[in-house]
N, C-alpha and C. Protein backbone atom coordinates (compact mmCIF):
# COMPACT_ATOMS: atom_id res chain seq x y z
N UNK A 1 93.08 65.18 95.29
CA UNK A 1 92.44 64.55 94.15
C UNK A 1 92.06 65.63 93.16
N UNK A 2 92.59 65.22 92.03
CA UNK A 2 92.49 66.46 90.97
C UNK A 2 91.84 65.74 89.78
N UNK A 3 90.34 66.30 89.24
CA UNK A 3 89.49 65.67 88.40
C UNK A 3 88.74 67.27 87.64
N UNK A 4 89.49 67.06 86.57
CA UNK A 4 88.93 68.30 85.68
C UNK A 4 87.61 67.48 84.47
N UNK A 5 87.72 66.31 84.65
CA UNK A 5 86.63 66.09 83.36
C UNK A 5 85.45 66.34 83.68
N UNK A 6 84.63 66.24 82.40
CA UNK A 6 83.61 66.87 82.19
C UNK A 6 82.17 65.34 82.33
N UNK A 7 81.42 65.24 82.76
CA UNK A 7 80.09 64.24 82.48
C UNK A 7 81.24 63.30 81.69
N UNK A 8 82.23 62.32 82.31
CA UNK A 8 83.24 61.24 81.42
C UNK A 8 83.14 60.08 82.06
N UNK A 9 82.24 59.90 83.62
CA UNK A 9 82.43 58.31 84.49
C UNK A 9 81.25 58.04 84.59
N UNK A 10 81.32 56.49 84.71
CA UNK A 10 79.66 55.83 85.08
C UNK A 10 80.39 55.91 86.54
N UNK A 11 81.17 55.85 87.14
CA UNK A 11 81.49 55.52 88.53
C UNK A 11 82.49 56.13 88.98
N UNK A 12 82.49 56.38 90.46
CA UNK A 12 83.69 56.91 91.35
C UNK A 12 83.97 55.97 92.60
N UNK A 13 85.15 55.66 92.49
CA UNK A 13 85.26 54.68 93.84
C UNK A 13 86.05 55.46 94.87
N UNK A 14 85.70 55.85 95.93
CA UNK A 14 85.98 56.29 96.86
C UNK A 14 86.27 56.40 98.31
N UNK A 15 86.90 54.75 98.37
CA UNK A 15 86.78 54.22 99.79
C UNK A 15 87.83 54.42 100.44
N UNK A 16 87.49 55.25 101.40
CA UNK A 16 88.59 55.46 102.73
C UNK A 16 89.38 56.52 102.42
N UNK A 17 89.57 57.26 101.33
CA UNK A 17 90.52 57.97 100.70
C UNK A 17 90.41 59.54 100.90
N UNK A 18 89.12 59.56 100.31
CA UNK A 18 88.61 61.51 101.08
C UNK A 18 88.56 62.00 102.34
N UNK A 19 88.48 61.03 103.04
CA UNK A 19 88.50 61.30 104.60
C UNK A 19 89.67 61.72 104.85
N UNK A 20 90.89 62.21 104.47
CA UNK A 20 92.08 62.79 105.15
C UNK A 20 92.06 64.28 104.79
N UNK A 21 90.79 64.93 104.00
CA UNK A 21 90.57 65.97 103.53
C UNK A 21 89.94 67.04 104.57
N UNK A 22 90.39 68.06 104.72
CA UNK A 22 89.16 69.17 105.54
C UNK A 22 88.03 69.66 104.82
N UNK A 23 87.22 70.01 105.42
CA UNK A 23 85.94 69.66 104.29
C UNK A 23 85.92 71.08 103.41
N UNK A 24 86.34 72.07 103.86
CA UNK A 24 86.62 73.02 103.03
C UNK A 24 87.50 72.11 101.69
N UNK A 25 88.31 71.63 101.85
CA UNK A 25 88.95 70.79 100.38
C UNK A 25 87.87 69.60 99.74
N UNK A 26 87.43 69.16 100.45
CA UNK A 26 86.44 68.06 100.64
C UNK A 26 85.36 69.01 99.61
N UNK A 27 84.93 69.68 99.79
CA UNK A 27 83.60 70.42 98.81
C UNK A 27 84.12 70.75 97.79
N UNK A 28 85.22 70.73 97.60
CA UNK A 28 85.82 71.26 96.40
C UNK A 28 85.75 69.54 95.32
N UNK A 29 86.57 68.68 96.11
CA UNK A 29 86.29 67.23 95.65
C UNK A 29 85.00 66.64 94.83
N UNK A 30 84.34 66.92 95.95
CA UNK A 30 82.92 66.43 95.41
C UNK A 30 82.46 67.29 94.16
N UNK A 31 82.35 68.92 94.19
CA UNK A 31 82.07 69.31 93.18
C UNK A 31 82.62 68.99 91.76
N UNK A 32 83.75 68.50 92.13
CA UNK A 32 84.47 68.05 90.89
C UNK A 32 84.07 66.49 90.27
N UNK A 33 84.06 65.51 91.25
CA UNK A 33 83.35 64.57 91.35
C UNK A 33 82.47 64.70 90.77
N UNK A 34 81.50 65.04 91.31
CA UNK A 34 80.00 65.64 90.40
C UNK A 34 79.81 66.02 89.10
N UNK A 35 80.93 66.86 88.82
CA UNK A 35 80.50 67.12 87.49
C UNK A 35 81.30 66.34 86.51
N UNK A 36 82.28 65.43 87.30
CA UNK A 36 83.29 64.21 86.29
C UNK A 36 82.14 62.97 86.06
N UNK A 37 80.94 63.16 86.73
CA UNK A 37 80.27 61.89 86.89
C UNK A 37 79.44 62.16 85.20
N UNK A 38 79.50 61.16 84.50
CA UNK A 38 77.80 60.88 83.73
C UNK A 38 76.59 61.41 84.33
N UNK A 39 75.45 61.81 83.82
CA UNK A 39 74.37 61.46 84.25
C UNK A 39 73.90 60.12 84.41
N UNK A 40 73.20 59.66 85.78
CA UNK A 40 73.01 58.28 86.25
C UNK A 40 74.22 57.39 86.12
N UNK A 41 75.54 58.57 86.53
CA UNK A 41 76.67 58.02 87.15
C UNK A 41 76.45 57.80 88.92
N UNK A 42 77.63 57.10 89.37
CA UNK A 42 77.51 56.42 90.42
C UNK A 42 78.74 57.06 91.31
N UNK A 43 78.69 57.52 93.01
CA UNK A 43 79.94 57.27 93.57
C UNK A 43 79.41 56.29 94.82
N UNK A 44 80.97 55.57 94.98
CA UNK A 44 80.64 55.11 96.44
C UNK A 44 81.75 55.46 97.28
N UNK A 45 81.45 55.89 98.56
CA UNK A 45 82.71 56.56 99.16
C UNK A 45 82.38 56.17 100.92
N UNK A 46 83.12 56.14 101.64
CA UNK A 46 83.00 56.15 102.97
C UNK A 46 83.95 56.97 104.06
N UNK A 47 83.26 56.87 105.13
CA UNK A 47 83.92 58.04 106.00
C UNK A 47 84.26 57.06 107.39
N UNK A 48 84.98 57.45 107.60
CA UNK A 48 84.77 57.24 109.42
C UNK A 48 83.37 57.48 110.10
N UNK A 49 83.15 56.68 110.77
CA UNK A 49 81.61 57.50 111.46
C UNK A 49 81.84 58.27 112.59
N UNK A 50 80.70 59.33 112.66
CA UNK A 50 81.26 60.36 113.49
C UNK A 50 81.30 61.82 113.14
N UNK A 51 81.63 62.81 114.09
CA UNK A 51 81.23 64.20 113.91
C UNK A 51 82.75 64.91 113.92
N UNK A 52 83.91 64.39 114.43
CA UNK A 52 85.47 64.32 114.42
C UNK A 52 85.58 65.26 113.20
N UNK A 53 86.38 66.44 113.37
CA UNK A 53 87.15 66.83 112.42
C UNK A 53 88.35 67.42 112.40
N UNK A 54 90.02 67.08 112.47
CA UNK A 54 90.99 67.21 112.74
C UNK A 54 91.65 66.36 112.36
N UNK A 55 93.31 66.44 113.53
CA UNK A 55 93.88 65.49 113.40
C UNK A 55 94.15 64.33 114.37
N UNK A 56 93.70 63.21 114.03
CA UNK A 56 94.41 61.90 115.35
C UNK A 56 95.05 61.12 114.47
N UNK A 57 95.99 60.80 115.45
CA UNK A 57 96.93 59.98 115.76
C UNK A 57 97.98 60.34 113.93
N UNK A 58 97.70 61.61 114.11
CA UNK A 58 99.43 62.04 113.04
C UNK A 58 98.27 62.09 111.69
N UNK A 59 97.13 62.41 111.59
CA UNK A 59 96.48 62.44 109.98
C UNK A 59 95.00 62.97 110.41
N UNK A 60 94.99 63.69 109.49
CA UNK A 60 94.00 64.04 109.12
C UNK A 60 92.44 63.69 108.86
N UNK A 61 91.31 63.98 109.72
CA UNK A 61 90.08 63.38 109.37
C UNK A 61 89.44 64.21 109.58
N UNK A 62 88.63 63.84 108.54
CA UNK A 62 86.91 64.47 108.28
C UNK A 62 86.28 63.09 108.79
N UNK A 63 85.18 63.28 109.83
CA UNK A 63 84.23 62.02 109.91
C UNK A 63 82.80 62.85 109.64
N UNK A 64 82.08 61.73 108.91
CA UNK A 64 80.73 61.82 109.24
C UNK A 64 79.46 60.95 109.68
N UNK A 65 78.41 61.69 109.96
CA UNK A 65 77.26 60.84 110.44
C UNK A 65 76.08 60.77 109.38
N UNK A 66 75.35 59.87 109.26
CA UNK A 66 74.38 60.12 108.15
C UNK A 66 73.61 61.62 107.79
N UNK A 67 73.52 62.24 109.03
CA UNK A 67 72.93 63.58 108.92
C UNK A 67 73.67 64.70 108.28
N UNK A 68 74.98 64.30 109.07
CA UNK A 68 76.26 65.57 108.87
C UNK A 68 76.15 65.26 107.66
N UNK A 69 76.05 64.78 106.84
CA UNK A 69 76.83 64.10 105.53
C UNK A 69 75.88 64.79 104.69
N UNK A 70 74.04 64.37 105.10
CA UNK A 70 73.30 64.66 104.12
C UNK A 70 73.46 66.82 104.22
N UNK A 71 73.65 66.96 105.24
CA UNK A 71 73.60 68.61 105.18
C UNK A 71 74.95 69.38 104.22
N UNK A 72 76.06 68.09 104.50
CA UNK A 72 77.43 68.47 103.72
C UNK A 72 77.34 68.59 102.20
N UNK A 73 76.11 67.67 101.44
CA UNK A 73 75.78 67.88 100.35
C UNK A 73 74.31 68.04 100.02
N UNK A 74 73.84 69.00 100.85
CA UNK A 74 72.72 69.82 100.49
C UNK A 74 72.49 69.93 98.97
N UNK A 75 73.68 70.96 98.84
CA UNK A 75 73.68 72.07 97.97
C UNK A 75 74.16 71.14 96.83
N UNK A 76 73.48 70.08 96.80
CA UNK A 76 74.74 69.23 95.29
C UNK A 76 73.01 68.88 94.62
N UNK A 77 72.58 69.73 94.10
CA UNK A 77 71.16 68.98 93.71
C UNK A 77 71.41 68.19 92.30
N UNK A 78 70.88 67.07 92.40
CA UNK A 78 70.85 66.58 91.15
C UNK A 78 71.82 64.98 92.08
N UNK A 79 72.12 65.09 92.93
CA UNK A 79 73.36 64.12 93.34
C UNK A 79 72.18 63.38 94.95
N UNK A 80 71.75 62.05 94.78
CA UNK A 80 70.94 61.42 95.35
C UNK A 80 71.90 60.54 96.12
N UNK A 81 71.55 60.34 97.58
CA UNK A 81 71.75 59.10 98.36
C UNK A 81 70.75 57.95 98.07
N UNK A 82 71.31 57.22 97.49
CA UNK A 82 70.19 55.98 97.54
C UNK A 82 70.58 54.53 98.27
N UNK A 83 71.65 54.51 98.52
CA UNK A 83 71.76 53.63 100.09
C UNK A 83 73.10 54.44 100.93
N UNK A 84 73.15 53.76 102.21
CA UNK A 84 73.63 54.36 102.92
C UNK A 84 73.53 52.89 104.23
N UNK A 85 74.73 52.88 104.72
CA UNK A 85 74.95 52.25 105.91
C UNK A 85 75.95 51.93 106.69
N UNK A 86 75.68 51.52 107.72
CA UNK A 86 77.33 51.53 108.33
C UNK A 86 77.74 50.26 108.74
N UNK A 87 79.40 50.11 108.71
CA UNK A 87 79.79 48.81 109.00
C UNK A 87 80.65 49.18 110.28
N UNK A 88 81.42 48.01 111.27
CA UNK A 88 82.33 48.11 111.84
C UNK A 88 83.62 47.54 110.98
N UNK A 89 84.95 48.35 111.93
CA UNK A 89 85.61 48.30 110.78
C UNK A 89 86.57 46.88 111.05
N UNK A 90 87.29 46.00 109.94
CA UNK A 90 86.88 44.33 110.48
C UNK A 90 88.90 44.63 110.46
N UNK A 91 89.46 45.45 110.62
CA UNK A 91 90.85 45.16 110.81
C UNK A 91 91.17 44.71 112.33
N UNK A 92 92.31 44.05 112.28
CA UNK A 92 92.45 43.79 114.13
C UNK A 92 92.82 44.98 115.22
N UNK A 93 92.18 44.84 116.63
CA UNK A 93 92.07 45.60 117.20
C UNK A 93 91.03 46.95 116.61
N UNK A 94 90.60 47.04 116.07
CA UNK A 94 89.81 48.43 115.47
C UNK A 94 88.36 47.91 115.68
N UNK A 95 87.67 46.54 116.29
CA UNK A 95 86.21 46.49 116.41
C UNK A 95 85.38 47.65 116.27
N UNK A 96 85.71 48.71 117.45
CA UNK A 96 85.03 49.54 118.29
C UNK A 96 85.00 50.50 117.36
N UNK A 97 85.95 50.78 116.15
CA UNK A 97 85.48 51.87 114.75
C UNK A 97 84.29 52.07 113.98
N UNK A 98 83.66 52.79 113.34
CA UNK A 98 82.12 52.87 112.75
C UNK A 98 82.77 53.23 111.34
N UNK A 99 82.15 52.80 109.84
CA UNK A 99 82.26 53.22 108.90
C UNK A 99 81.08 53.68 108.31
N UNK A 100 80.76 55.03 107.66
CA UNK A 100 79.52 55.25 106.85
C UNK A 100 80.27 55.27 105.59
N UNK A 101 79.45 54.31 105.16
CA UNK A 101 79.31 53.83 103.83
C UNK A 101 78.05 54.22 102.64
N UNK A 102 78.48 55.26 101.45
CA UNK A 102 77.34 55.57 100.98
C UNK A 102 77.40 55.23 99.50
N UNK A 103 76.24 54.97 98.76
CA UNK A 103 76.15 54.63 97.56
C UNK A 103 75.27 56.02 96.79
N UNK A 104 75.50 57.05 96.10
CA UNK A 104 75.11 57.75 95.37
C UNK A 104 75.14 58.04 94.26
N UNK A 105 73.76 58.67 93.47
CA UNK A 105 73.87 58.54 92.36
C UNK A 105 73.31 59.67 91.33
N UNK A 106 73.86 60.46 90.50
CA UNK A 106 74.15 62.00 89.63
C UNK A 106 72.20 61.70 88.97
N UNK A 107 71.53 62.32 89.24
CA UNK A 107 70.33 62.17 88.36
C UNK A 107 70.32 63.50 87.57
């Protein structure tokens, strides 16, 4: 994902898509993210749930847990979690999957 603009989005939609990233690429994302956002711009993005980082089953994952996640963007000040939760994931056969699901927002 390649995002050079500058403060240009009220929003980033980000579901399911960053997770095939290593988080070394992954920090690079977000920083870019971040600064493509508006002020009291919005992303929403989700992960696999979980501490997993490699490859299964032929692809690539980054997972996280609410904690891992908040330490992964420490360093992003100005960039707020203001909800956060997890679903199971509703495709067939996949019950037993966890999704963290987060809503954040550029102050």
């Amino acid at each position: 994902m390649e995002v050079d603009e500058r403060e240009k989005y009220d929003g980033i939609w980000a579901c399911a898509s960053i997770l095939h990233l290593p988080k070394k690429q992954l920090r690079e994302v977000w920083k870019n993210m971040y600064a493509a956002l508006k002020t009291e711009g919005w992303i929403y993005t989700s992960f696999k749930y979980g501490e997993f980082e490699g490859e299964r089953n032929g692809r690539y994952f980054t997972d996280f847990t609410t904690d891992t996640f908040k330490d992964f963007i420490h360093d992003m000040h100005g960039l707020k979690i203001e909800e956060q939760w997890i679903t199971g994931d509703v495709r067939p056969g996949r019950g037993e999957e966890k999704w963290l699901n987060l809503l954040l927002q550029k102050k």
